[in-house]
C-alpha atoms as a PDB file:
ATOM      1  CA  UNK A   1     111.364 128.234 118.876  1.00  0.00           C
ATOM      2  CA  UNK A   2     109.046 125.556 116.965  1.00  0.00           C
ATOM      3  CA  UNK A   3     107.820 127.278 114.369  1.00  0.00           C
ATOM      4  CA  UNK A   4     106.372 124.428 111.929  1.00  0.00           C
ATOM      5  CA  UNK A   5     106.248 120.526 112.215  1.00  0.00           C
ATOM      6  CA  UNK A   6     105.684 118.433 109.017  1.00  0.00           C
ATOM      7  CA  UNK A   7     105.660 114.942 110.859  1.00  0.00           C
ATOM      8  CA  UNK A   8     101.586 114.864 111.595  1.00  0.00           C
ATOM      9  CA  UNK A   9     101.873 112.911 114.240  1.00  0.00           C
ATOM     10  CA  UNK A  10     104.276 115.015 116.014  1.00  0.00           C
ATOM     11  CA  UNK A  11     102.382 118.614 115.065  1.00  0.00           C
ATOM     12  CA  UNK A  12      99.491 117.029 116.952  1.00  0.00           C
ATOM     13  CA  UNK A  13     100.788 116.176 120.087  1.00  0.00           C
ATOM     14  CA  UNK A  14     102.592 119.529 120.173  1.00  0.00           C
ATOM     15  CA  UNK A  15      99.353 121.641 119.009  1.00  0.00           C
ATOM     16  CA  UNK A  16      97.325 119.802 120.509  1.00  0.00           C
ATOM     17  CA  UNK A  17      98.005 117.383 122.357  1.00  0.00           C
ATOM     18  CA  UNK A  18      96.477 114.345 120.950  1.00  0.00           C
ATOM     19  CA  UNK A  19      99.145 111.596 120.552  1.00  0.00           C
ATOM     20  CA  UNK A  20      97.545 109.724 117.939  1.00  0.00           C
ATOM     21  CA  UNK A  21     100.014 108.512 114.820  1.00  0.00           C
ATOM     22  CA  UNK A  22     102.688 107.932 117.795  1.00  0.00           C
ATOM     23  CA  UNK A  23     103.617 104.929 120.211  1.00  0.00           C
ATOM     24  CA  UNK A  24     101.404 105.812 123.016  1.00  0.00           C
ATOM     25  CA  UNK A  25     104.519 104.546 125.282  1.00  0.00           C
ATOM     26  CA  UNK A  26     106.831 107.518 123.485  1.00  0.00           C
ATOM     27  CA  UNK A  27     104.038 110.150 123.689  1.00  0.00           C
ATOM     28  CA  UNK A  28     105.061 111.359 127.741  1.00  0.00           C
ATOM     29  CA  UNK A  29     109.283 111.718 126.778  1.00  0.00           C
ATOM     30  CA  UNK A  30     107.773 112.995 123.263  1.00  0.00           C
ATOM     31  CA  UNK A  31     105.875 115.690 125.013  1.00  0.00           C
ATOM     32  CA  UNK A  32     108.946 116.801 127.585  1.00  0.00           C
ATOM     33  CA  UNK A  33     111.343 116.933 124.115  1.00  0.00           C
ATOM     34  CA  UNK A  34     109.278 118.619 122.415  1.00  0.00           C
ATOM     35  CA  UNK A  35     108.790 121.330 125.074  1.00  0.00           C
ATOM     36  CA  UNK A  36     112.437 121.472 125.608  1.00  0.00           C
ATOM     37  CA  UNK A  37     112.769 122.291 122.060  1.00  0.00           C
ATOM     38  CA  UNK A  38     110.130 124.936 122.045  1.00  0.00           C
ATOM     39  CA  UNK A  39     111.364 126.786 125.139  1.00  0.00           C
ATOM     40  CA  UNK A  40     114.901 127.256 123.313  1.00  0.00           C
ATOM     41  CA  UNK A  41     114.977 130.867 121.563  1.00  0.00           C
ATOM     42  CA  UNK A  42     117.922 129.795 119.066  1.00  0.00           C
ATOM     43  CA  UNK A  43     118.374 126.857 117.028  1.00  0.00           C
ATOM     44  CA  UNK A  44     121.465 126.531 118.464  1.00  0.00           C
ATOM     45  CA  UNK A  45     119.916 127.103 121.713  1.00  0.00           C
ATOM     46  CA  UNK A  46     118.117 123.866 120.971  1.00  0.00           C
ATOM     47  CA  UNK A  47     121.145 121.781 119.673  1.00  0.00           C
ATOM     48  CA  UNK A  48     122.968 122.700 122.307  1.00  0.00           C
ATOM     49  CA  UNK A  49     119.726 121.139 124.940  1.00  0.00           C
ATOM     50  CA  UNK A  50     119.935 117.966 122.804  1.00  0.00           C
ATOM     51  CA  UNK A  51     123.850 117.663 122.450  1.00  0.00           C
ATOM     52  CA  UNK A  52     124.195 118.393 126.386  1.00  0.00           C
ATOM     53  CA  UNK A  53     122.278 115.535 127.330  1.00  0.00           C
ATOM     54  CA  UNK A  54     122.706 111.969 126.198  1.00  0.00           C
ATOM     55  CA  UNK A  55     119.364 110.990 127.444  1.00  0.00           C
ATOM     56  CA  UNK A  56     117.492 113.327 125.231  1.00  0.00           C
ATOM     57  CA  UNK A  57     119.702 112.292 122.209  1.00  0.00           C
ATOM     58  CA  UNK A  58     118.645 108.688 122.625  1.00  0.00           C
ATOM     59  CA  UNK A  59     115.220 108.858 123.424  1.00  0.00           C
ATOM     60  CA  UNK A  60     114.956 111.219 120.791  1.00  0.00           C
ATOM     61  CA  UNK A  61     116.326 109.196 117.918  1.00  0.00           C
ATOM     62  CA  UNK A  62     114.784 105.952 119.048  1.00  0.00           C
ATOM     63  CA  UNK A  63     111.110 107.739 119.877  1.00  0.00           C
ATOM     64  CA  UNK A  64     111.171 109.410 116.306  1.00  0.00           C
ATOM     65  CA  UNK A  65     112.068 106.377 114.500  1.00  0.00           C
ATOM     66  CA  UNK A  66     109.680 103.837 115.869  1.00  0.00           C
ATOM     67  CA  UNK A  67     107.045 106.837 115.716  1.00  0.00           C
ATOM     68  CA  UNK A  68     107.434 107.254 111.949  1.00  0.00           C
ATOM     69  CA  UNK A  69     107.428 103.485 111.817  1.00  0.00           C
ATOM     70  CA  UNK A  70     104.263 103.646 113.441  1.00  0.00           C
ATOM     71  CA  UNK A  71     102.693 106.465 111.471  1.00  0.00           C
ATOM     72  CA  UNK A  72     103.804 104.694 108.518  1.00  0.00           C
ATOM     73  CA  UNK A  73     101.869 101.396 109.498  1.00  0.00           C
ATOM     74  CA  UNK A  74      98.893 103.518 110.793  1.00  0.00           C
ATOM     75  CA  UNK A  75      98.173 105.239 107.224  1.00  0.00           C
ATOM     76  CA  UNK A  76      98.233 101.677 105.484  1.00  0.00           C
ATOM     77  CA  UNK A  77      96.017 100.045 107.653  1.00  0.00           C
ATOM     78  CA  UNK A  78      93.528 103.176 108.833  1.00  0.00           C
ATOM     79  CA  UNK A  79      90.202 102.325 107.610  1.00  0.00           C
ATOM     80  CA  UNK A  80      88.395 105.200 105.087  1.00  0.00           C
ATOM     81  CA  UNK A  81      85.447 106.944 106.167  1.00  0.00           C
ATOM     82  CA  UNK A  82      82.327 104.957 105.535  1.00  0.00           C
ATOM     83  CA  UNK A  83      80.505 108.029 103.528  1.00  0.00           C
ATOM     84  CA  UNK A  84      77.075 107.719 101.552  1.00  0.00           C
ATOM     85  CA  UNK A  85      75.923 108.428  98.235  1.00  0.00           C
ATOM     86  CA  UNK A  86      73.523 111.490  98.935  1.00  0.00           C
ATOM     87  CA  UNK A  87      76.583 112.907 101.177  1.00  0.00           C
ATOM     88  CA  UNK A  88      79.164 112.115  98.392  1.00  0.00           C
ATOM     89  CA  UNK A  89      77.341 113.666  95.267  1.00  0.00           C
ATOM     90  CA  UNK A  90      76.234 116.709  97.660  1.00  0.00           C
ATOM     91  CA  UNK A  91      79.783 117.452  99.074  1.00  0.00           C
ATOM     92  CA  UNK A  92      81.951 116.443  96.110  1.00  0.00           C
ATOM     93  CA  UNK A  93      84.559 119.126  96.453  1.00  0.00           C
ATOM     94  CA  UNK A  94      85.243 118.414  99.898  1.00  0.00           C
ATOM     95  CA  UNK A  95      85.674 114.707  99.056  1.00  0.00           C
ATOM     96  CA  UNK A  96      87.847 115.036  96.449  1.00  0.00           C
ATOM     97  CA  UNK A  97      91.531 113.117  96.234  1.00  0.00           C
ATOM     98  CA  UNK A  98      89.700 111.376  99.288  1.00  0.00           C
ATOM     99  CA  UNK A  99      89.734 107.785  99.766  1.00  0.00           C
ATOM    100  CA  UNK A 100      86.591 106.394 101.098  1.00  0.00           C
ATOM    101  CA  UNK A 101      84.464 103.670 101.692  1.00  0.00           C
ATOM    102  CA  UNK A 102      80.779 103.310  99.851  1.00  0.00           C
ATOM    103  CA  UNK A 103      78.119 101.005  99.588  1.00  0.00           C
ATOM    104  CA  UNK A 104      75.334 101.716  96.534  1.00  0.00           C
ATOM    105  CA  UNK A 105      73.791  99.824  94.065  1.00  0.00           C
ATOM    106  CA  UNK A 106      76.093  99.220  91.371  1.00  0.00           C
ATOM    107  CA  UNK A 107      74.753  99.340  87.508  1.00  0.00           C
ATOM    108  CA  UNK A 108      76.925  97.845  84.332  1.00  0.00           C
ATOM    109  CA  UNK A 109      75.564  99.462  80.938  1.00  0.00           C
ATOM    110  CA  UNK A 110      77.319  97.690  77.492  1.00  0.00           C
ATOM    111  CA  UNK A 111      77.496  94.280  76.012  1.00  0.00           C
ATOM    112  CA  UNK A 112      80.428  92.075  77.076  1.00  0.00           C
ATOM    113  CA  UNK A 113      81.963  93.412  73.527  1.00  0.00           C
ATOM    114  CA  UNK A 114      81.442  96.839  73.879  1.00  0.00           C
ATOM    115  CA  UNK A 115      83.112  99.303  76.508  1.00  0.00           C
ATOM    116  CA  UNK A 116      80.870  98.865  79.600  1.00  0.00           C
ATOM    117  CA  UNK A 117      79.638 101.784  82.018  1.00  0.00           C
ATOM    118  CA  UNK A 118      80.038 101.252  85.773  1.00  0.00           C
ATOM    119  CA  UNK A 119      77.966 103.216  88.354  1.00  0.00           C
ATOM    120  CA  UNK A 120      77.179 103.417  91.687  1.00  0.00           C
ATOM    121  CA  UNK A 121      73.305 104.161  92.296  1.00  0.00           C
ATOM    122  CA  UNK A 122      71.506 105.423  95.344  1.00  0.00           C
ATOM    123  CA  UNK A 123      68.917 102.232  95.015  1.00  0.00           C
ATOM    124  CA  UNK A 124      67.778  99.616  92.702  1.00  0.00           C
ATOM    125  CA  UNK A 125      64.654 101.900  92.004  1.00  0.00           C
ATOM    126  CA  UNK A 126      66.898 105.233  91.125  1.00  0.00           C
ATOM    127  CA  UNK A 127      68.700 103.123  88.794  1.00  0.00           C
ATOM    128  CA  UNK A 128      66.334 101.326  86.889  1.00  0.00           C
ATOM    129  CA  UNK A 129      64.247 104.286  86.065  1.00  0.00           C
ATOM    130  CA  UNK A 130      67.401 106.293  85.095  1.00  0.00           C
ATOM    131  CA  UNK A 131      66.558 109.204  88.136  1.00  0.00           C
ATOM    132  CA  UNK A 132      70.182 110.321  88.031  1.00  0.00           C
ATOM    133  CA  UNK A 133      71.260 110.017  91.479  1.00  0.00           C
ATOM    134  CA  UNK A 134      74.407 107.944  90.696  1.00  0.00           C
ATOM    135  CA  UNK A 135      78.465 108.325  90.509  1.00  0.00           C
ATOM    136  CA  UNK A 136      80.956 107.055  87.783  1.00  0.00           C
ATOM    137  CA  UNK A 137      82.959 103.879  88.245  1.00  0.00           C
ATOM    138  CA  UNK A 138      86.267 103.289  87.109  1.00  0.00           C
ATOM    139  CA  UNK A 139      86.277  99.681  87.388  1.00  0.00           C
ATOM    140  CA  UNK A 140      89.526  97.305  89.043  1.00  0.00           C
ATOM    141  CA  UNK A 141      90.331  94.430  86.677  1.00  0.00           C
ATOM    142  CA  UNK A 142      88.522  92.193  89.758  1.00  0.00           C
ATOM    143  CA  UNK A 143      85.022  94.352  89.003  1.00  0.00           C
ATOM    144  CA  UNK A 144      85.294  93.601  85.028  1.00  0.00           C
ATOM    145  CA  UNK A 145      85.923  89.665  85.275  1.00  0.00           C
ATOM    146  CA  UNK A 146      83.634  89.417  88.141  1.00  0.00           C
ATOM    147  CA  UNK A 147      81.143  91.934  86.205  1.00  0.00           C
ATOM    148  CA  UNK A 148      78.527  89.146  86.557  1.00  0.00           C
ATOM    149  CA  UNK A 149      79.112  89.112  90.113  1.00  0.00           C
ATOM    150  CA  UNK A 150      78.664  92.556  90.810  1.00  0.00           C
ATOM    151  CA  UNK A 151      76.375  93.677  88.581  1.00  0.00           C
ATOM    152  CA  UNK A 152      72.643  95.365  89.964  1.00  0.00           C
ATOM    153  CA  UNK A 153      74.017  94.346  92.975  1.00  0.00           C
ATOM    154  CA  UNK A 154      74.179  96.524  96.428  1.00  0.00           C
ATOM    155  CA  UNK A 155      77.645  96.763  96.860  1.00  0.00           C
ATOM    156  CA  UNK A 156      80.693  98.228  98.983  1.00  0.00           C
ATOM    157  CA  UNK A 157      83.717  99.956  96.867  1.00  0.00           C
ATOM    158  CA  UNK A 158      86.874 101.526  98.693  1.00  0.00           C
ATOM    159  CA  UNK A 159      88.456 103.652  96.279  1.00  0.00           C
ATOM    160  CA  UNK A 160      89.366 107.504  95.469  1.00  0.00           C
ATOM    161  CA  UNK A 161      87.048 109.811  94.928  1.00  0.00           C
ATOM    162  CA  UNK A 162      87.877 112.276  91.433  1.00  0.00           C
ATOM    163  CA  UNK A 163      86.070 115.574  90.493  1.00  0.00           C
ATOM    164  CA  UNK A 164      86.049 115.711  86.200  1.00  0.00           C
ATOM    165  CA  UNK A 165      84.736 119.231  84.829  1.00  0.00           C
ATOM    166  CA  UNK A 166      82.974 117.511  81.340  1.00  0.00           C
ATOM    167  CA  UNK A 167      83.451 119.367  78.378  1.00  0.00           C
ATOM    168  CA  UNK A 168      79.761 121.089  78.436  1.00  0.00           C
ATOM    169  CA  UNK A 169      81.523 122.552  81.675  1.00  0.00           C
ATOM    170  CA  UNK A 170      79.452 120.794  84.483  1.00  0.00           C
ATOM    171  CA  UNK A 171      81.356 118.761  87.475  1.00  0.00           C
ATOM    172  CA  UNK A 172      80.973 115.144  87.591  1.00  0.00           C
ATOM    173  CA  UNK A 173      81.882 112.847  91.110  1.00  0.00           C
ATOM    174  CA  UNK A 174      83.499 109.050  90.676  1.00  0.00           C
ATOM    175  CA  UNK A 175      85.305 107.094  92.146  1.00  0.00           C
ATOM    176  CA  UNK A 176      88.731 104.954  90.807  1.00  0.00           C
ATOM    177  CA  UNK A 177      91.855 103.758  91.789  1.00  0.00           C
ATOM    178  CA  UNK A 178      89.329 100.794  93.228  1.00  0.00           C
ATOM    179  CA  UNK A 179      91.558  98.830  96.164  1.00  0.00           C
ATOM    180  CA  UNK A 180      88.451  96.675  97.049  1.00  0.00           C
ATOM    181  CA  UNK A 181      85.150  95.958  95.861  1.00  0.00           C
ATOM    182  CA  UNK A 182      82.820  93.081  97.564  1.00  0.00           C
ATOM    183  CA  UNK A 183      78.704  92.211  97.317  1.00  0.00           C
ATOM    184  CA  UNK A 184      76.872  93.942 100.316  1.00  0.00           C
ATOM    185  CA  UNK A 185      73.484  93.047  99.760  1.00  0.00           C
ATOM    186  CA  UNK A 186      71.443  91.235  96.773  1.00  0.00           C
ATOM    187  CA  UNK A 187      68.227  93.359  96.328  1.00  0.00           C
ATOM    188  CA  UNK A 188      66.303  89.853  95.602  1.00  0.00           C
ATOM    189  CA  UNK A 189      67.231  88.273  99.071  1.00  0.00           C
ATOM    190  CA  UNK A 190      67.964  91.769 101.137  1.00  0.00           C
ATOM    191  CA  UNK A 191      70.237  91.804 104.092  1.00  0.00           C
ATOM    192  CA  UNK A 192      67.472  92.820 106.188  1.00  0.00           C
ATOM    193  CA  UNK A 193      64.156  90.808 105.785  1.00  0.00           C
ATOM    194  CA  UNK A 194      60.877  92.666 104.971  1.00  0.00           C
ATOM    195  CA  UNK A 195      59.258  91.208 107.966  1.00  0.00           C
ATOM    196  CA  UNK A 196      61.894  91.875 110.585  1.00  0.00           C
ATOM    197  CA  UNK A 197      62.001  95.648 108.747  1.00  0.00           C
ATOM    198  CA  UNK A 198      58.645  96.275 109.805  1.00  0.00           C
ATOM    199  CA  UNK A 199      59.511  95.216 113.259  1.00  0.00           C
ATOM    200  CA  UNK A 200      61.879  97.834 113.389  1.00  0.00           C
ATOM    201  CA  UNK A 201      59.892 100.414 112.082  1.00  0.00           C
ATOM    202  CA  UNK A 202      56.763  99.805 114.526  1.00  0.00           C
ATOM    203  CA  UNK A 203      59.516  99.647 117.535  1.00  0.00           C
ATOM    204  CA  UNK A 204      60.633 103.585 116.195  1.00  0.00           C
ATOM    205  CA  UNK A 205      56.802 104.824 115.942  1.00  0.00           C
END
């Protein structure tokens, strides 16, 4: 008798039987309800079930509630998808509306007077010699009075990822609605020291 299920949590474990986005306490009595429901040809059918038994009326209510709590708490505290640049800029449909987690090499154009140009750049390298492989930034209020701070610096930026189609009719990838931005790397003392790099690189030959 289920036909559709808009809580996501709930659609899953009935689909297919992943109970993420519940209690995983709730998920067995979840599963049994949820059946019950489903074998019921008639809405009524499936009121009735519920009504009959006291049980399934309180495990229901109680389950759902602290399941949608749950959910709730799960979307505001799931992490975003780590993605890179070169998978960002090549997939930027599919990313779109999307909130994710990158780490480039961010580049401020424009005096402290003028109206300053963020961007996220695939290296130090692509950005200084203007190669194009880069996003648009729409800057929080922390990246503009920490500008100095950020500034031809690696960094990592959690924020939304937005489509524009520019007037000359080309598609353009940024990212805004910035919830965090924070230094990653500074390419004059790199995370990862040249020697200990090379290391690494003989271990892989």
């Amino acid at each position: 008798m289920i036909r559709t299920i808009r809580h996501k949590g709930l659609k899953r474990i009935h689909e297919d039987d992943d109970p993420r986005g519940l209690i995983a306490e709730h998920a067995d009595k979840l599963r049994d309800i949820l059946s019950t429901l489903h074998a019921a040809p008639t809405v009524a059918h499936a009121a009735h079930s519920i009504e009959r038994s006291k049980s399934m009326k309180c495990h229901l209510a109680v389950i759902l509630a602290g399941s949608l709590l749950a959910a709730a708490a799960g979307a505001t505290q799931e992490s975003p998808r780590l993605v890179g640049l070169i998978d960002l800029m090549a997939n930027r449909q599919q990313y779109d509306g999307t909130v994710v987690t990158v780490r480039a090499f961010l580049l401020v154009l424009g005096g402290h007077h003028d109206i300053a140009s963020y961007f996220l750049c695939l290296n130090k390298e692509d950005a200084e010699n203007q190669l194009g492989n880069d996003i648009w930034v729409s800057p929080s209020a922390q990246m503009q009075s920490d500008r100095e701070k950020f500034d031809r610096m690696y960094v990592e930026v959690t924020g939304t990822i937005r489509v524009v189609r520019a007037a000359n009719g080309a598609y353009t990838v940024g990212i805004k609605d910035i919830r965090t931005c924070k230094v990653w790397s500074d390419p004059s003392r790199p995370n990862l020291p040249k020697a200990e790099a090379a290391d690494r690189a003989a271990v892989h030959r």
